[in-house]
Protein backbone atom coordinates (compact mmCIF):
# COMPACT_ATOMS: atom_id res chain seq x y z
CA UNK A 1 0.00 0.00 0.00
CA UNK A 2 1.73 3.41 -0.76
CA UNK A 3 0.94 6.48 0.66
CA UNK A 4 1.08 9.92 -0.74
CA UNK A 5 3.39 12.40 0.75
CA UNK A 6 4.19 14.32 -2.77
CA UNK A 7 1.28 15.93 -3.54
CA UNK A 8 -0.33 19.06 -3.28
CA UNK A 9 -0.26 20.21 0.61
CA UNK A 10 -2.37 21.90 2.62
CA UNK A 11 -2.05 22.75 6.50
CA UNK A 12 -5.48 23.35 9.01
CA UNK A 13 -6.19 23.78 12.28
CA UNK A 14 -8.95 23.11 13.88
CA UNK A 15 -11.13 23.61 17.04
CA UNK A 16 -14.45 22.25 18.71
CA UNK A 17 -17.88 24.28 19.88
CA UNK A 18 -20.23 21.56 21.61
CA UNK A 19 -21.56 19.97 18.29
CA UNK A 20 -19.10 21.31 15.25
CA UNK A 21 -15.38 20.98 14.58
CA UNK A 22 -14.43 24.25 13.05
CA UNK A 23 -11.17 24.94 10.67
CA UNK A 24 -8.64 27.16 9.16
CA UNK A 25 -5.77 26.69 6.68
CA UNK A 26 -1.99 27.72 7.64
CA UNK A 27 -0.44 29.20 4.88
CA UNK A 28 3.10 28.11 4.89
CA UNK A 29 6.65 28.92 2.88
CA UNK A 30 8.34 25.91 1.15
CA UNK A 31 11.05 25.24 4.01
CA UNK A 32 8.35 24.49 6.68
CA UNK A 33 6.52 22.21 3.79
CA UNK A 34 9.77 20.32 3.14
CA UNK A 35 10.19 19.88 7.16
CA UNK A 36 6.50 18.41 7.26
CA UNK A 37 6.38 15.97 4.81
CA UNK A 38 9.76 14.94 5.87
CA UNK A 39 8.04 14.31 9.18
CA UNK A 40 5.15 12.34 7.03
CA UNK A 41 7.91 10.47 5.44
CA UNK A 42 8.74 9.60 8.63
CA UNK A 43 5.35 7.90 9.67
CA UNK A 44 5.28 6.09 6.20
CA UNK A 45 8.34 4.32 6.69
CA UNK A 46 7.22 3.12 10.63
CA UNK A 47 3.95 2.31 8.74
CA UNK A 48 6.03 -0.12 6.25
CA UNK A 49 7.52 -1.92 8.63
CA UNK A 50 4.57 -3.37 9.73
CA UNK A 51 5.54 -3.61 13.41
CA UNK A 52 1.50 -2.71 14.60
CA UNK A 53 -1.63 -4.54 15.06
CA UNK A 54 -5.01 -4.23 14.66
CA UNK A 55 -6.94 -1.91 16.86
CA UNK A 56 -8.85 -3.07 19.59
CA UNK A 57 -11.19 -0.69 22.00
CA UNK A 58 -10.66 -3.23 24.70
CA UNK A 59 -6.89 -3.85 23.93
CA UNK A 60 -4.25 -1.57 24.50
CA UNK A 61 -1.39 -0.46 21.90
CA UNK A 62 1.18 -2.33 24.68
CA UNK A 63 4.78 -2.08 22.71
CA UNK A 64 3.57 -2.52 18.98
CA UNK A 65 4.48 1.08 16.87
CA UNK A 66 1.21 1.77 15.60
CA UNK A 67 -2.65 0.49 15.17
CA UNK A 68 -3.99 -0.64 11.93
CA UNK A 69 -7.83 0.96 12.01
CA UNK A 70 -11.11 0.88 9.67
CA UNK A 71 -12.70 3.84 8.43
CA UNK A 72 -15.59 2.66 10.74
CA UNK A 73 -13.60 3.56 13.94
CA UNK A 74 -13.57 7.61 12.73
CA UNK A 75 -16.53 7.97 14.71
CA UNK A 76 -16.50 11.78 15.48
CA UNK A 77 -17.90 12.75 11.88
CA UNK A 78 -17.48 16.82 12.42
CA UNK A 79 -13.93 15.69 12.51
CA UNK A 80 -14.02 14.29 9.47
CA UNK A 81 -16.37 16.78 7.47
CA UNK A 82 -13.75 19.43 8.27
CA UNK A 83 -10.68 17.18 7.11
CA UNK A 84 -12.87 17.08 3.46
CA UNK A 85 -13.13 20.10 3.30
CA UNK A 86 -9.36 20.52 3.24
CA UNK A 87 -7.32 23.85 1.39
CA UNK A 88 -11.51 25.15 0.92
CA UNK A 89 -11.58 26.58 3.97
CA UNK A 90 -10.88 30.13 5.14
CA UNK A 91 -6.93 30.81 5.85
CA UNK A 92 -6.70 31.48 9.22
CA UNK A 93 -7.17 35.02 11.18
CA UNK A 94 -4.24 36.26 13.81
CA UNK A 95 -6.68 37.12 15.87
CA UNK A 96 -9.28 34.67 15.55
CA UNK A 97 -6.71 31.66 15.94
CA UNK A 98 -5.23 32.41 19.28
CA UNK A 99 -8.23 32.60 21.40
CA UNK A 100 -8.80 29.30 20.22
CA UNK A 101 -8.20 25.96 22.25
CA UNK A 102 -6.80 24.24 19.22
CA UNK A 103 -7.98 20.54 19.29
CA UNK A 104 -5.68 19.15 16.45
CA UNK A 105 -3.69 20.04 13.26
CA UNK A 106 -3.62 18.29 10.01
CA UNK A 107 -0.96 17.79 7.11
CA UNK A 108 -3.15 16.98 4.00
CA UNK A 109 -1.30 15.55 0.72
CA UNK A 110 -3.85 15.87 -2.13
CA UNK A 111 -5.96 17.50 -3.66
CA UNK A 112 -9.15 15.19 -4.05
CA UNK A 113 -10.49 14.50 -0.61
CA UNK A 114 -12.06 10.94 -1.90
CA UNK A 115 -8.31 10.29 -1.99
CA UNK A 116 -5.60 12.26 0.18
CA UNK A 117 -3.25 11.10 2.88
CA UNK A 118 -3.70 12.80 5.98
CA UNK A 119 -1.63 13.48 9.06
CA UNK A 120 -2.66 14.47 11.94
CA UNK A 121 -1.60 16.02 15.70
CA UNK A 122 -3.80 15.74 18.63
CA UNK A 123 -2.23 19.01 19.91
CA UNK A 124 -2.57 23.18 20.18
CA UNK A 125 0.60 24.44 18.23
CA UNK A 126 0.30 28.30 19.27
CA UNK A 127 2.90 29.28 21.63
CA UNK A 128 4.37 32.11 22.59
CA UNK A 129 1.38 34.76 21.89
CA UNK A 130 1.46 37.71 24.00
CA UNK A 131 4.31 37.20 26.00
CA UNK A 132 7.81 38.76 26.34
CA UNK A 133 10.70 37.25 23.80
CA UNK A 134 13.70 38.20 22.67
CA UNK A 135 17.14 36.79 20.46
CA UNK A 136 20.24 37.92 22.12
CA UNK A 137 21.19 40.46 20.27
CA UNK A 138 18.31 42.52 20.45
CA UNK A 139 15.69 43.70 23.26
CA UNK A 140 12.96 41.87 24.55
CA UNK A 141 9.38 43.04 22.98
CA UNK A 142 6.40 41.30 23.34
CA UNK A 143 4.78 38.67 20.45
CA UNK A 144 1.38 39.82 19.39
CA UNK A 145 0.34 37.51 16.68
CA UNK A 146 0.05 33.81 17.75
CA UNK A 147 3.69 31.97 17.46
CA UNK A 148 3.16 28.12 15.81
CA UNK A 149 5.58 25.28 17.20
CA UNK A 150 4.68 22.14 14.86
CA UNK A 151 7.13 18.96 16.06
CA UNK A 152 7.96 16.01 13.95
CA UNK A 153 5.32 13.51 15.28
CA UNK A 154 1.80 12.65 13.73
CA UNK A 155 -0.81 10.77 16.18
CA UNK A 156 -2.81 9.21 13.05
CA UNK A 157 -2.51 8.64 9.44
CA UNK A 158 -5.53 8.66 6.98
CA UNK A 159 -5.84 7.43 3.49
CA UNK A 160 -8.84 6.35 1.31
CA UNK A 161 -8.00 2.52 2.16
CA UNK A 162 -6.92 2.36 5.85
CA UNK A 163 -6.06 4.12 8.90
CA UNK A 164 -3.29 4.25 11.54
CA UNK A 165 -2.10 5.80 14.64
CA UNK A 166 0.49 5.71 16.81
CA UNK A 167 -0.93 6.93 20.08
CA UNK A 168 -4.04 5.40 21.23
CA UNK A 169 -5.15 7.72 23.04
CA UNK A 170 -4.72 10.65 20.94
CA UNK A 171 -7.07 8.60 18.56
CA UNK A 172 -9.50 8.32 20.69
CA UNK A 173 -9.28 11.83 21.83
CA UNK A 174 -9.92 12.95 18.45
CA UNK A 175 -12.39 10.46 16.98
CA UNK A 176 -14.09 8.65 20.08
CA UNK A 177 -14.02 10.82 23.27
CA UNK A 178 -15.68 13.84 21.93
CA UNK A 179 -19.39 15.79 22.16
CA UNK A 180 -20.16 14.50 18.57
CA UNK A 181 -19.64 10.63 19.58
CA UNK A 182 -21.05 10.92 23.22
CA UNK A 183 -23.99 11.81 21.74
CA UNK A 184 -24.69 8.20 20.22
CA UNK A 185 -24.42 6.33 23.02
CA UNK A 186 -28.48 6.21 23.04
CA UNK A 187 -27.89 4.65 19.33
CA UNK A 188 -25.18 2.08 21.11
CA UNK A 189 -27.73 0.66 23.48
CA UNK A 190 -30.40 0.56 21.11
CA UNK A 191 -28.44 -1.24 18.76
CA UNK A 192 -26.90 -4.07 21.34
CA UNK A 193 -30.15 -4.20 22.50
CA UNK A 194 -31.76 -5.61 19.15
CA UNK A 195 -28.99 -8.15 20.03
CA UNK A 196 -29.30 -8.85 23.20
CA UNK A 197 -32.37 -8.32 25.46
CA UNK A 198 -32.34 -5.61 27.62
CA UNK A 199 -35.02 -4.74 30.55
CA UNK A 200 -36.69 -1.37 29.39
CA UNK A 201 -36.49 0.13 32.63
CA UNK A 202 -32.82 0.25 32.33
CA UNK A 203 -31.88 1.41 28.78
CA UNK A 204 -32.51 4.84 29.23
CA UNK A 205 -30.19 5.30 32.59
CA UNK A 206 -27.34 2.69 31.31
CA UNK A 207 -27.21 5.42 28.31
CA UNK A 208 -26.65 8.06 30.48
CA UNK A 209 -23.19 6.30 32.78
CA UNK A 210 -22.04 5.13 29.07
CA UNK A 211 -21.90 9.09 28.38
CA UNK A 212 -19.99 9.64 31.56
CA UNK A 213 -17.49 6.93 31.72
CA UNK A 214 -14.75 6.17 29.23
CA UNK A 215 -14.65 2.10 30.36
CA UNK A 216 -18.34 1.54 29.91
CA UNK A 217 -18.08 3.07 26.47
CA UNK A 218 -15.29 1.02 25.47
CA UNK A 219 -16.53 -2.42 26.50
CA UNK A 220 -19.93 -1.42 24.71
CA UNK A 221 -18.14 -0.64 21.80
CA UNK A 222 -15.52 -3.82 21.92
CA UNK A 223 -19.04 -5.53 22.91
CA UNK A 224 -20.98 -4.43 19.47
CA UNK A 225 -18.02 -5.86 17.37
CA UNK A 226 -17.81 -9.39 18.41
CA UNK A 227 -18.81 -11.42 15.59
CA UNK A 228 -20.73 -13.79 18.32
CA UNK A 229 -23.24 -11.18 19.23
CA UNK A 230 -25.47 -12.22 16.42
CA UNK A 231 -25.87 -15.89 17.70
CA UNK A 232 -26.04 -15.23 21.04
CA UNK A 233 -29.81 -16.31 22.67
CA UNK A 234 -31.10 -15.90 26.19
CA UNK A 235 -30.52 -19.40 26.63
CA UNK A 236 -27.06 -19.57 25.85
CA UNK A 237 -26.55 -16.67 27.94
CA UNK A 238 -27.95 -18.32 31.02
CA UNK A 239 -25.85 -21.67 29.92
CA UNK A 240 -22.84 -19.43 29.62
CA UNK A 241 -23.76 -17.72 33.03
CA UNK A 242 -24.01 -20.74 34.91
CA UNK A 243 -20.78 -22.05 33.91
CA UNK A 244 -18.88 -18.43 35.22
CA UNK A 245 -20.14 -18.83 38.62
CA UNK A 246 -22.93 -16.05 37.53
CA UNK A 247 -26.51 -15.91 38.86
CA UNK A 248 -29.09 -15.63 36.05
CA UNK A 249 -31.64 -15.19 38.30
CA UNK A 250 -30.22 -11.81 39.12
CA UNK A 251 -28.33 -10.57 36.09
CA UNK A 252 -31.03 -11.75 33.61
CA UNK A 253 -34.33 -12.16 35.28
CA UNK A 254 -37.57 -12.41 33.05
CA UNK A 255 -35.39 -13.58 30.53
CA UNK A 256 -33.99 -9.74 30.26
CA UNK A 257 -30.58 -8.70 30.94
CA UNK A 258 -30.30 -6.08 33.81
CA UNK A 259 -27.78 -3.59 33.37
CA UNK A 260 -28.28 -1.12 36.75
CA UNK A 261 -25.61 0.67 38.43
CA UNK A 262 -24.78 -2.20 40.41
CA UNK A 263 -24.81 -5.09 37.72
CA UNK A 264 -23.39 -3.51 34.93
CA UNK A 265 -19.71 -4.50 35.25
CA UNK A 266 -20.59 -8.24 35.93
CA UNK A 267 -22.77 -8.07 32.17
CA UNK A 268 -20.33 -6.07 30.35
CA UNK A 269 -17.85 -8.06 31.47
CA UNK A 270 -19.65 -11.40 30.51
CA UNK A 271 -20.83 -9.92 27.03
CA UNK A 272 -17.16 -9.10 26.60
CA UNK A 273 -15.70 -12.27 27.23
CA UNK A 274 -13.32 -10.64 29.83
CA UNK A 275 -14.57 -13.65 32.48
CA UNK A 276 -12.12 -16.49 32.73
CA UNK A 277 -10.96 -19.35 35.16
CA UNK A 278 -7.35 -20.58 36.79
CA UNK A 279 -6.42 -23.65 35.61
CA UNK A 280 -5.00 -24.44 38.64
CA UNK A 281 -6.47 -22.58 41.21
CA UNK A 282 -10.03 -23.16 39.99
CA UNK A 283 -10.34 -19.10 40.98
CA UNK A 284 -12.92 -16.82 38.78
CA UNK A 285 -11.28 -13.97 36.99
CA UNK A 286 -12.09 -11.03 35.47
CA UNK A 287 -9.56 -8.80 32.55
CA UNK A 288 -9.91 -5.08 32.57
CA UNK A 289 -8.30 -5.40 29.10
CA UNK A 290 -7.08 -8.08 27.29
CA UNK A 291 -5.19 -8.92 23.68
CA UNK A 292 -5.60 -11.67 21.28
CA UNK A 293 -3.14 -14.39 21.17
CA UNK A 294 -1.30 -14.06 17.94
C-alpha cells in the first residue's frame, strides 16, 4: 500500500464548539513544507515496517508502533467533514486563531479529498502569543500575533484505504471521546439491545453512565463488534452464566438482561468475554483489558 506524501499540501487547524469541529488553513513557505512531509515520510516508513496490530477498543497499543484501524472507527464525523473540506476553507485570522483551544492540526497531501493522505496532531501548536521574547542580540518586545511550534510527530494517518495511529489515546481523543460521539451512546444501546435483550427500565439510565465513563463506552463498543453477538440467545446466555459462577436469576431475570448501576460490570464483562478461570487454582477472573493471542 503506498501512501502519498508528494502531492499538493495543505495545512489546518482546527477547534471544537459543543456539536461542530471548526477549521482554518496555515499558509506556509516551502522550508516548513519540506520539514512536514519529511516528518510524514517519517510515519510512512514506521507504517512499512509493519511492526502494529489491529486496533482493539478493549486492547491496548502495549509495545507494537502503531494500530492498523477501519474507516468505521472515525466515529467523530465533524472531525471528518472538516478534514474534506481541506485547502476550501478560510486561511486562518491572527486574531481569531489564538483565542482558540486548538484541538488538532492536520498535514493533507492531495488535492481530491475521496483520496488524500492525511496526518494528523492531537495538539494546540500556538505558543508564545502575548508574551515577552527576545534573540540575544536585540531587546525583549512582546509577540502579538500567535507563534506556531509544529514537532515532527503525527498521532494518526488517513488514506482512502486504511487508517493508523500511533498513540491510542490521541485517537481516541480525536475520533471517540468527543461531544459529537457521546452523543450516540443512546444509538449504542439501542443497537446491542436488538442483540441482546435488555429490561426497558434500564436502557434509558445505562445510556446516560455510558456518556460519563470512558470504560463503559469502550466495552460497549468492543461488545458491538464481536462477531458472536449475532448468535447469542437468552438461553445460551444463562448456559454461559451458569458455567462463570454467575446468577441468572439476578443478572437476567424475566429472561432480560439487567444492566443497573450495580450489575453492569458483571454483564459487560460477561458480554465481553473478559470472564475467565485458573487452571490451577479453579479461581474466577475477570480482565480489565485483554489482547488476542497471535
Amino acid at each position: 500500500m503506498t501512501i502519498d506524501t508528494s502531492g499538493d499540501a495543505t495545512l489546518i487547524v482546527a477547534w471544537r464548539t459543543p456539536k461542530h469541529v471548526h477549521g482554518r488553513t496555515i499558509q506556509f513557505g516551502s522550508d516548513f513544507e519540506d520539514a512536514l512531509r519529511r516528518s510524514a515520510e517519517k510515519s510512512v516508513q514506521i507504517i512499512d515496517t509493519g511492526a502494529g496490530k489491529a486496533y482493539d477498543p478493549d486492547d491496548e497499543q502495549g509495545e507494537s508502533k502503531y494500530l492498523t484501524l477501519n474507516h468505521e472507527e472515525l466515529q467523530d464525523t465533524e472531525v471528518m467533514k472538516i478534514l474534506r473540506k481541506g485547502s476550501s476553507l478560510s486561511d486562518a485570522n491572527p486574531t481569531e486563531v489564538e483565542k482558540k483551544n486548538i484541538a488538532f492540526y492536520a498535514l493533507l497531501i492531495g488535492n481530491d479529498p475521496r483520496n488524500r493522505s492525511i496526518f494528523m496532531r492531537a495538539r494546540n501548536p500556538i505558543r508564545l502569543s502575548g508574551k515577552l521574547v527576545g534573540i540575544l542580540e536585540n531587546s525583549l518586545k512582546r509577540v502579538r500575533s500567535p507563534v506556531f511550534q509544529f514537532d515532527s510527530y503525527w498521532d494518526v494517518v488517513i488514506t482512502s484505504e486504511k487508517v493508523w495511529t500511533f498513540n491510542q489515546a490521541n485517537f481516541e481523543r480525536l475520533f471517540k471521546d468527543t461531544d459529537v460521539v457521546l452523543a450516540k451512546t443512546d444509538e449504542w444501546v439501542s443497537k446491542l439491545a436488538t442483540f441482546v435483550p435488555i429490561a426497558d427500565s434500564d436502557i434509558e439510565s445505562f445510556s446516560e453512565r455510558i456518556r460519563s465513563n470512558s470504560t463503559l463506552r469502550r466495552k460497549v463498543t468492543s461488545i458491538l463488534a464481536k462477531q458472536h453477538l449475532e448468535s447469542m440467545t437468552p438461553e445460551s446466555l444463562r448456559e454461559r452464566m451458569l458455567a462463570h459462577d454467575l446468577d441468572p436469576d439476578r443478572l437476567m431475570p424475566n429472561g432480560s438482561l439487567s444492566i443497573t448501576k450495580e450489575t453492569q460490570n458483571e454483564v459487560l464483562q460477561f458480554l465481553n468475554e473478559d470472564l475467565f478461570t485458573g487452571d490451577f487454582s479453579g479461581e474466577q477472573y475477570a480482565a480489565s483489558r485483554k489482547a488476542r493471542r497471535s
